[in-house]
N, C-alpha and C. Protein backbone atom coordinates (compact mmCIF):
# COMPACT_ATOMS: atom_id res chain seq x y z
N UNK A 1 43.65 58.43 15.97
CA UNK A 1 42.65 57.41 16.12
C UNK A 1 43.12 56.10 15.49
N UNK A 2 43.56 56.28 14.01
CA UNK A 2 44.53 55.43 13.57
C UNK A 2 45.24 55.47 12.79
N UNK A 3 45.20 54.27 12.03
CA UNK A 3 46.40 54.27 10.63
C UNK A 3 45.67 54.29 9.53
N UNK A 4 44.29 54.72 9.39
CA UNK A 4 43.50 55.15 8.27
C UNK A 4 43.99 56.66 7.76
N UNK A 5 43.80 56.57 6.32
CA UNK A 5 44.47 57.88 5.86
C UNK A 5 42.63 57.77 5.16
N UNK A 6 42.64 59.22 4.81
CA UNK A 6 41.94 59.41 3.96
C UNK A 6 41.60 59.35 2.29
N UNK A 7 40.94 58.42 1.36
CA UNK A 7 40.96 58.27 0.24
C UNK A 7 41.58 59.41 -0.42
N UNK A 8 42.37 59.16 -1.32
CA UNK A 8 42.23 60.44 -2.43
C UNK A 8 41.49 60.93 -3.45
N UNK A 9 41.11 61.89 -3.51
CA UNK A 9 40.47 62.47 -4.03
C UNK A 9 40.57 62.63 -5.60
N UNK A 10 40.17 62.08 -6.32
CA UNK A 10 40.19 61.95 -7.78
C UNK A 10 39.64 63.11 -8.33
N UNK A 11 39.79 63.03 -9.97
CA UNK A 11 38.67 63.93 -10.79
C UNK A 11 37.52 63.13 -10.25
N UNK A 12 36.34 64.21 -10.17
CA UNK A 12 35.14 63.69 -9.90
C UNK A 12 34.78 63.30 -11.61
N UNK A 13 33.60 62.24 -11.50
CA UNK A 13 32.93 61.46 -12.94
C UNK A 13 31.57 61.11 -12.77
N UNK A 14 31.23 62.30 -12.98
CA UNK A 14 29.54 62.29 -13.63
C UNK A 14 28.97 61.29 -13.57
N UNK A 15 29.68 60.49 -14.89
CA UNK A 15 29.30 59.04 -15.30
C UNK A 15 28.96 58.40 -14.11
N UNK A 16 30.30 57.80 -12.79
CA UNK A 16 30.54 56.99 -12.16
C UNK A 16 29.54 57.57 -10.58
N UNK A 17 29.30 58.92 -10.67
CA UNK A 17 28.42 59.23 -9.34
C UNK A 17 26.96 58.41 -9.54
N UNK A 18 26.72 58.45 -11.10
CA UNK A 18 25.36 58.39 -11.48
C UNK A 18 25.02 57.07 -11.60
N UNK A 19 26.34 55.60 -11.98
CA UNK A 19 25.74 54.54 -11.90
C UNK A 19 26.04 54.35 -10.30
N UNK A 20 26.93 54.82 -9.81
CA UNK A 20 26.62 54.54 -8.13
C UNK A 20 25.32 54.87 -7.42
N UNK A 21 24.79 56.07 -7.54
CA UNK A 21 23.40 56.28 -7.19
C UNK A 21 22.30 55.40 -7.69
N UNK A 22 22.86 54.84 -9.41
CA UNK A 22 21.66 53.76 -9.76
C UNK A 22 21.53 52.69 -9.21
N UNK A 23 23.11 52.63 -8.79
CA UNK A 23 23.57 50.55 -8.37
C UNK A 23 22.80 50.37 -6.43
N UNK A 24 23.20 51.67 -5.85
CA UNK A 24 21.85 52.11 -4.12
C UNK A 24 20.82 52.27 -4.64
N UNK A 25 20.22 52.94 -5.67
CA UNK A 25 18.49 52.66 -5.68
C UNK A 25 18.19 51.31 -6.27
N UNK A 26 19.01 50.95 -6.78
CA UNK A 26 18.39 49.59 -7.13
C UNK A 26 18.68 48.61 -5.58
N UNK A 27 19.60 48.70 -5.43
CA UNK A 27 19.08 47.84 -4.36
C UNK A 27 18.42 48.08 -2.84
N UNK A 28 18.24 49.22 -2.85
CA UNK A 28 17.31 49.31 -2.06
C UNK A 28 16.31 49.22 -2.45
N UNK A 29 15.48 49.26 -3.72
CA UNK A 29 14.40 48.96 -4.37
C UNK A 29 14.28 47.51 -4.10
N UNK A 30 15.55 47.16 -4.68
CA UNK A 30 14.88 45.08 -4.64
C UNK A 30 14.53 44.51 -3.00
N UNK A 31 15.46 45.22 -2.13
CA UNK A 31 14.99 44.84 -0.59
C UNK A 31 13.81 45.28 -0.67
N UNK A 32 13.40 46.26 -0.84
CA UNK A 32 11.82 46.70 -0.79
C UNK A 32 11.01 45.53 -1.00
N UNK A 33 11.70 45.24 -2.61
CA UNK A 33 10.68 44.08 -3.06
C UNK A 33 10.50 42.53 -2.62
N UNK A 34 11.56 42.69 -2.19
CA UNK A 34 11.67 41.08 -1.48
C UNK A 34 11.04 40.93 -0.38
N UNK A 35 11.16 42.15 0.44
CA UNK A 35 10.48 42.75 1.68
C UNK A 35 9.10 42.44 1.68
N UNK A 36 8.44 42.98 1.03
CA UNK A 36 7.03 43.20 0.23
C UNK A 36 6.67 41.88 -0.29
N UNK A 37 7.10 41.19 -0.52
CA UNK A 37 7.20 39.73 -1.68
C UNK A 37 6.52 38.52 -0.55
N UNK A 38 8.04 38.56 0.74
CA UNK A 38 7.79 37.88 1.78
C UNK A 38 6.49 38.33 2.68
N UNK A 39 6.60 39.57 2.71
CA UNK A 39 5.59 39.68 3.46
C UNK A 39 4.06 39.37 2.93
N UNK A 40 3.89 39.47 1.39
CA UNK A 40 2.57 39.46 0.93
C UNK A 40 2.62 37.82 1.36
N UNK A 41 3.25 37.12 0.70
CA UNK A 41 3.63 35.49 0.73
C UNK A 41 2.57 35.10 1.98
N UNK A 42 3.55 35.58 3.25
CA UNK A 42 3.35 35.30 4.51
C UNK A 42 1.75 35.16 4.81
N UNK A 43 1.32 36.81 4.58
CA UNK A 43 0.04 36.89 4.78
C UNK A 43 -0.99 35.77 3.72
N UNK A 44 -1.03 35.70 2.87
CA UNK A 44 -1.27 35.00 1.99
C UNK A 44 -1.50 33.45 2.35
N UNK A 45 -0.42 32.87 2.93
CA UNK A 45 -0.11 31.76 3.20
C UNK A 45 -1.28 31.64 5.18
N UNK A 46 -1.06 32.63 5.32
CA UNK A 46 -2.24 32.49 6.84
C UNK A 46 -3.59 32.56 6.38
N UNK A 47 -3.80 33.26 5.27
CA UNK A 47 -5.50 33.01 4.99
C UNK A 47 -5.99 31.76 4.07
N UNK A 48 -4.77 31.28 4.03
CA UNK A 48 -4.92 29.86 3.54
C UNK A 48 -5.17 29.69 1.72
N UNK A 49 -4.33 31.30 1.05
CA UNK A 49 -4.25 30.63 -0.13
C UNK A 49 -3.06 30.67 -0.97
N UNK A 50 -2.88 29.82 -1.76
CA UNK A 50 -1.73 29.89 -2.99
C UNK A 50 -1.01 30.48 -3.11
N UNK A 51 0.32 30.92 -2.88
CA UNK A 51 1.22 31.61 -3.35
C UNK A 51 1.90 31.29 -4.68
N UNK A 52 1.53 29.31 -4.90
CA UNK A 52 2.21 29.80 -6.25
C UNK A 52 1.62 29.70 -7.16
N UNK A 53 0.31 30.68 -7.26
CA UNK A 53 -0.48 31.05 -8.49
C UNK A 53 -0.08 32.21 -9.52
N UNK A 54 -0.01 31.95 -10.53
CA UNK A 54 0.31 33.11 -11.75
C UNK A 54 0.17 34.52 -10.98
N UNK A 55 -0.88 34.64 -10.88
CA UNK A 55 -1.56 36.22 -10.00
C UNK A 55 -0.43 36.35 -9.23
N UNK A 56 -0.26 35.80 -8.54
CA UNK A 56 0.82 36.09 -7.07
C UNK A 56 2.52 36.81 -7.66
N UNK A 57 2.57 36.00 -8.41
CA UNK A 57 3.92 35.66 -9.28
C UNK A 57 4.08 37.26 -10.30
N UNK A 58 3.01 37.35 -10.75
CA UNK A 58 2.71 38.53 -11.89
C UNK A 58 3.13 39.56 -10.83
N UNK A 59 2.33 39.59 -10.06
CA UNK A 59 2.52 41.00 -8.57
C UNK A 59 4.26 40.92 -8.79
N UNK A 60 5.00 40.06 -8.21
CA UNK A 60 6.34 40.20 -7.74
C UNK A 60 7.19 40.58 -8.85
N UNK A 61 6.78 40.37 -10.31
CA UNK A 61 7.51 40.16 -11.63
C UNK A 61 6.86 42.31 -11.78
N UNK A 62 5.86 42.63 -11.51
CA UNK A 62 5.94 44.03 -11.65
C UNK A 62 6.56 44.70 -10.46
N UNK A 63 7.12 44.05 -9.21
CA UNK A 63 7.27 45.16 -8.32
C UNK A 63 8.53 44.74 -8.94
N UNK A 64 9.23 44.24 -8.97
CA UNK A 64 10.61 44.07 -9.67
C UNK A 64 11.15 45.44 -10.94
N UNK A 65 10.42 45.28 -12.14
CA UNK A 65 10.04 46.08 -12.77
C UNK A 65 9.88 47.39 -12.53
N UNK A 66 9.33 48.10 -11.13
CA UNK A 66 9.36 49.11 -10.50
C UNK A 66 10.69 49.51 -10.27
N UNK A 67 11.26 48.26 -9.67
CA UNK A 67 12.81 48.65 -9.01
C UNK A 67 13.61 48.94 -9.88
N UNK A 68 13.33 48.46 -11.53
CA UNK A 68 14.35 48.69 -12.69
C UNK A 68 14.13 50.12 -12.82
N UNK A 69 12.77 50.59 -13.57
CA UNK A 69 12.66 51.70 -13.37
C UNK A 69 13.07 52.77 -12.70
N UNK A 70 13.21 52.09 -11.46
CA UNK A 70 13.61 53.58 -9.87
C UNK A 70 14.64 53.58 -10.24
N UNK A 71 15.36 52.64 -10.59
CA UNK A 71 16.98 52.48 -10.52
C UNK A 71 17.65 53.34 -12.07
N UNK A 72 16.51 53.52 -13.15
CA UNK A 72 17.10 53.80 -14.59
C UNK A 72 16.72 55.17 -13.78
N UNK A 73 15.68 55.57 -13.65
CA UNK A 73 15.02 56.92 -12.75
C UNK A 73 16.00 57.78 -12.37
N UNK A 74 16.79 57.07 -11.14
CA UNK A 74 17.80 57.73 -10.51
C UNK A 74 19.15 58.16 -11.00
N UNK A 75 19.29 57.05 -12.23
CA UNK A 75 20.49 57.12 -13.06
C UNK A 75 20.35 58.54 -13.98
N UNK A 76 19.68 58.63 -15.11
CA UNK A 76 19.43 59.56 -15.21
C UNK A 76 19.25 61.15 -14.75
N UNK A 77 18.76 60.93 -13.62
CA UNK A 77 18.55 62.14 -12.40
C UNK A 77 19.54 62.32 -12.33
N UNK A 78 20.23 61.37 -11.97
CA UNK A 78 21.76 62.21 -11.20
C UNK A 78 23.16 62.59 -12.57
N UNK A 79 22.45 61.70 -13.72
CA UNK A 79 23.18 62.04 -14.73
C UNK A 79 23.31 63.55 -14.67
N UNK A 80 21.79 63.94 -15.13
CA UNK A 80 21.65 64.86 -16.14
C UNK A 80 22.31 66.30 -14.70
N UNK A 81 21.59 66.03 -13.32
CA UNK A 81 21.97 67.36 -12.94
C UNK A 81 22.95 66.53 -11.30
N UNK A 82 24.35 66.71 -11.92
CA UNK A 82 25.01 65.98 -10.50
C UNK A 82 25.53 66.90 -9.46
N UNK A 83 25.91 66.46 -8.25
CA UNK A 83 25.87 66.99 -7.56
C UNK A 83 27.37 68.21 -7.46
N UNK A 84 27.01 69.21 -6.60
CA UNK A 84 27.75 70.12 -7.07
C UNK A 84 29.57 69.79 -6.13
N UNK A 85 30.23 69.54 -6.83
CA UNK A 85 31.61 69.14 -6.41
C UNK A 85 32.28 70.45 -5.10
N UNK A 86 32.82 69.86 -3.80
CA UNK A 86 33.60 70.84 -3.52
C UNK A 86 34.79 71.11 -3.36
């Protein structure tokens, strides 16, 4: 097919599976949130009020916060029990 070889295969590292799984949930968390952010915005902005009120701002500053969490969440998770090597 081509002139791709296949990576080699290292010692596997606990450590390095587990901030990789943290470094994809986090950002799929923050698309979430940006996702969510724009979209509240949007709607917001058609019923004709404020987006840049404290309230609005507070919302986006905790869904953020969520995403740290998911992301320490997952780190951990995959720390403590990783996946089984074959």
């Amino acid at each position: 097919m081509g002139d791709h070889e296949a990576a080699p295969k290292g010692p596997f590292s606990v450590y390095a599976d587990a901030v990789q799984r943290a470094v994809r949930t986090w950002w799929q968390a923050v698309s979430g949130v940006i996702a969510v952010s724009v979209g509240t915005a949007l709607v917001e902005l058609l019923r004709g009020a404020d987006v840049l009120t404290w309230d609005f701002w507070v919302s986006v500053i905790r869904m953020a916060l969520v995403a740290v969490i998911a992301a320490t969440a997952a780190y951990w998770a995959r720390f403590k029990k990783p996946p089984v090597e074959q």
